[in-house]
Protein backbone atom coordinates (compact mmCIF):
# COMPACT_ATOMS: atom_id res chain seq x y z
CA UNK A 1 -80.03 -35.64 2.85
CA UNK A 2 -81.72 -38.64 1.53
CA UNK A 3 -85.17 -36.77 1.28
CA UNK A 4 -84.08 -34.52 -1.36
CA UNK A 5 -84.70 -36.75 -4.39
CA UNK A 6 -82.13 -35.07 -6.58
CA UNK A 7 -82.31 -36.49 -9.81
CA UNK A 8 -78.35 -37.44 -10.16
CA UNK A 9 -79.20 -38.49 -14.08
CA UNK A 10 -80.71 -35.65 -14.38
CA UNK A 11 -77.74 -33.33 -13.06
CA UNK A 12 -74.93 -35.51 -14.87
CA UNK A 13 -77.03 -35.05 -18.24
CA UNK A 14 -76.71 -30.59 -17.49
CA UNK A 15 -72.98 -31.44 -17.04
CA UNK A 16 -72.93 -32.95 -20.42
CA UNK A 17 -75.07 -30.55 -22.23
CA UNK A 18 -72.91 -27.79 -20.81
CA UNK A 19 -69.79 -29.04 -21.93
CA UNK A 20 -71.21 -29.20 -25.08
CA UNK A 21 -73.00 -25.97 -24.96
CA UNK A 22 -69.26 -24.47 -23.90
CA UNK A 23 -67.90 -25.71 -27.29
CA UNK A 24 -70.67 -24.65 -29.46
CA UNK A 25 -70.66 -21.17 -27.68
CA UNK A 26 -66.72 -20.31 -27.20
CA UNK A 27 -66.23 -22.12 -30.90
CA UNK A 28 -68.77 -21.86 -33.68
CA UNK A 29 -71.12 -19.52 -32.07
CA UNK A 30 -68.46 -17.10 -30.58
CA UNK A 31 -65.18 -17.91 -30.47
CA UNK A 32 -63.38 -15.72 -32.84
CA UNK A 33 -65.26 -12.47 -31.20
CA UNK A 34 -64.37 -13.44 -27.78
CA UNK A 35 -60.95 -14.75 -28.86
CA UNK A 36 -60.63 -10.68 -30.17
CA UNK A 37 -62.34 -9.85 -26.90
CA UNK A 38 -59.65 -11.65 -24.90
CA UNK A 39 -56.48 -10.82 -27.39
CA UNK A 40 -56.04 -14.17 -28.46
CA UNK A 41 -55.38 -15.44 -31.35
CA UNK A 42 -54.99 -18.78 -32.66
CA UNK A 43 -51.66 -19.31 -33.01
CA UNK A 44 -51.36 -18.39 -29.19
CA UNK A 45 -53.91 -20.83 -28.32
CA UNK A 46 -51.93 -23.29 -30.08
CA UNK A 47 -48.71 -22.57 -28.71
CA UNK A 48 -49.99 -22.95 -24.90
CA UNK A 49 -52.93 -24.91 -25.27
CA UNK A 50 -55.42 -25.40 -21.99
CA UNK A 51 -53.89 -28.16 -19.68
CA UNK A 52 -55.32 -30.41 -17.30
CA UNK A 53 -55.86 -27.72 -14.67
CA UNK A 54 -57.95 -26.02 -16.80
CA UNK A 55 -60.34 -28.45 -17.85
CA UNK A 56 -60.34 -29.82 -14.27
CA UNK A 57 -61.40 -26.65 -13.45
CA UNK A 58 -63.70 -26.47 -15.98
CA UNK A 59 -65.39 -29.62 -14.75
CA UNK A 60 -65.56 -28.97 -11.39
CA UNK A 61 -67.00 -25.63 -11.66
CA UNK A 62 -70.04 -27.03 -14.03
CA UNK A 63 -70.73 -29.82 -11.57
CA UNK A 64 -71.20 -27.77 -8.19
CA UNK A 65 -73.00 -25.32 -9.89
CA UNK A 66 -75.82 -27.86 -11.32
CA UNK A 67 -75.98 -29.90 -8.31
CA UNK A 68 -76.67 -26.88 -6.07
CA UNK A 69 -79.16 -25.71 -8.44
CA UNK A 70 -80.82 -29.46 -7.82
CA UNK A 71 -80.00 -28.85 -4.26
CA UNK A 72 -82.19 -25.63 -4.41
CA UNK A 73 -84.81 -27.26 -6.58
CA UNK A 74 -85.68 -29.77 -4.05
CA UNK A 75 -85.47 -27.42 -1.47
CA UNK A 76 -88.11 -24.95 -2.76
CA UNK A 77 -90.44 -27.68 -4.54
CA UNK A 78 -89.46 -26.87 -8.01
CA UNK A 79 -91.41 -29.44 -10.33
CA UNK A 80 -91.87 -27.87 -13.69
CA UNK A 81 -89.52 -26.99 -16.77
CA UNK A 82 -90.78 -23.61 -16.97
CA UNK A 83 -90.00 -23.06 -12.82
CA UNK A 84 -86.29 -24.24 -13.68
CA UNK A 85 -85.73 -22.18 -16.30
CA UNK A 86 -86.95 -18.70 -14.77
CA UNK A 87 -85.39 -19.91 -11.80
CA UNK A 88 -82.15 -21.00 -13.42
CA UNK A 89 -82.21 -17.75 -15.56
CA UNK A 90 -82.97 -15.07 -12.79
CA UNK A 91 -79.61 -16.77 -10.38
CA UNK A 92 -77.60 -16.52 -13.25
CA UNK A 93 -78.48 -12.76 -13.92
CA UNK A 94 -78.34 -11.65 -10.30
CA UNK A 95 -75.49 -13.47 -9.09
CA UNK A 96 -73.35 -13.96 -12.14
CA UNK A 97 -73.93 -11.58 -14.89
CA UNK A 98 -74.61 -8.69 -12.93
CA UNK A 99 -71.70 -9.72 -10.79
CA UNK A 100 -69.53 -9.98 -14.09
CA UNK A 101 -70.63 -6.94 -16.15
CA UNK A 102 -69.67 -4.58 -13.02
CA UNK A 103 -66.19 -6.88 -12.66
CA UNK A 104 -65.41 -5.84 -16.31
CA UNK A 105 -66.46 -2.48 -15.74
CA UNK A 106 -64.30 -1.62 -13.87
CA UNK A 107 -61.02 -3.50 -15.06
CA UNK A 108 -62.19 -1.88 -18.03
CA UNK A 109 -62.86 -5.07 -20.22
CA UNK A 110 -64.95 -4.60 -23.60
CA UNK A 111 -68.55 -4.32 -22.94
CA UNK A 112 -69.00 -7.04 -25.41
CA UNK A 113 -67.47 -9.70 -23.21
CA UNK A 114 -69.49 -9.29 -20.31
CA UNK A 115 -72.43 -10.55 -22.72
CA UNK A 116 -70.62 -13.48 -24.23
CA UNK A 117 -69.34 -14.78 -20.94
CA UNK A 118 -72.37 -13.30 -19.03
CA UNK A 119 -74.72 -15.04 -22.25
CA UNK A 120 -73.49 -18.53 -21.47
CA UNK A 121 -74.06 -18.17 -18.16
CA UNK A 122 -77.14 -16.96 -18.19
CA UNK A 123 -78.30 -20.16 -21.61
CA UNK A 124 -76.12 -22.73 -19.15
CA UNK A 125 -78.20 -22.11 -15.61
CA UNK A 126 -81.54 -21.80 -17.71
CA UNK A 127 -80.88 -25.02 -19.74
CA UNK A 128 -79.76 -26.78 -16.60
CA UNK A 129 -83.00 -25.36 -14.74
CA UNK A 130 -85.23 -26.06 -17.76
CA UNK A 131 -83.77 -29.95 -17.35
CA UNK A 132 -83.72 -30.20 -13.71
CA UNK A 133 -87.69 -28.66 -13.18
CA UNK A 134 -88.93 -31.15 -15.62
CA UNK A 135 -87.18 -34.29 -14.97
CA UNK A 136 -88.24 -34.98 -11.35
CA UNK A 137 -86.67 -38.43 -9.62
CA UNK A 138 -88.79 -41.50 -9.95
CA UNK A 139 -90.99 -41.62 -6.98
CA UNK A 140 -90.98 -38.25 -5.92
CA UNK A 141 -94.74 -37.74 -7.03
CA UNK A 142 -96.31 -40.54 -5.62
CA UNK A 143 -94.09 -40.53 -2.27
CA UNK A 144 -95.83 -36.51 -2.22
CA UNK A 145 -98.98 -37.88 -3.40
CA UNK A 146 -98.80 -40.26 -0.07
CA UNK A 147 -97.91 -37.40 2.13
CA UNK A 148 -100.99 -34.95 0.97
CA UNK A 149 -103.02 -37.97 1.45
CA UNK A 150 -102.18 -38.58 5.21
């Protein structure tokens, strides 16, 4: 386990950015269509706003998610941003979007969900890929450098 150099920095800093990401995307950027999406409204919101589950929940599932992503990164030798991000971006689309839009499908959700869920997903895993591919752990290049070398 201690050979895969995950960056932990780098993994905690995609948990932050996501968080952040969620707020911009489910408030500014979003929010009021996918609170119509969702038949919410604000005075609902207010009435039973998220508890501690929730945003336990939240947390947890942004963690895993980024640190198997660095898990798979230092499996398959992923050094570069641009690696990350296709990387990042193609997992998201085949195992979550694709995964989602048939979900709402057929529970007969609006179309326009799947893409504003589906959307973050798909910004989230390529942002945390992007991140991940370009900010390698200290040491990893020279202790590979070392390797070739012998």
């Amino acid at each position: 386990m201690k050979d895969l150099n995950i960056n932990h920095l780098a993994v905690w800093s995609c948990v932050i950015l996501l968080h952040a990401l969620g707020f911009l995307w489910y408030g500014p950027l979003f929010g009021d269509t996918w609170m119509n999406l969702v038949n919410l409204d604000q005075a609902a919101v207010e009435a039973n706003p998220p508890g501690a589950a929730e945003w336990i929940s939240n947390f947890i599932a942004t963690v895993i998610p980024v640190y198997v992503l660095a898990w798979l990164f230092a499996k398959m030798g992923v050094k570069t941003a641009l690696q990350g991000a296709a990387i990042g971006v193609l997992i998201a689309f085949s195992f979550v979007f694709l995964s989602r839009m048939t979900s709402n499908l057929f529970a007969q959700n609006p179309y326009g969900l799947t893409w504003i869920n589906g959307g973050f997903d798909l910004v989230a895993l390529g942002l945390s890929g992007l991140i991940l591919g370009a900010w390698q752990k200290k040491g990893v290049k020279a202790a590979e450098q070392e390797t070739v070398s012998a």
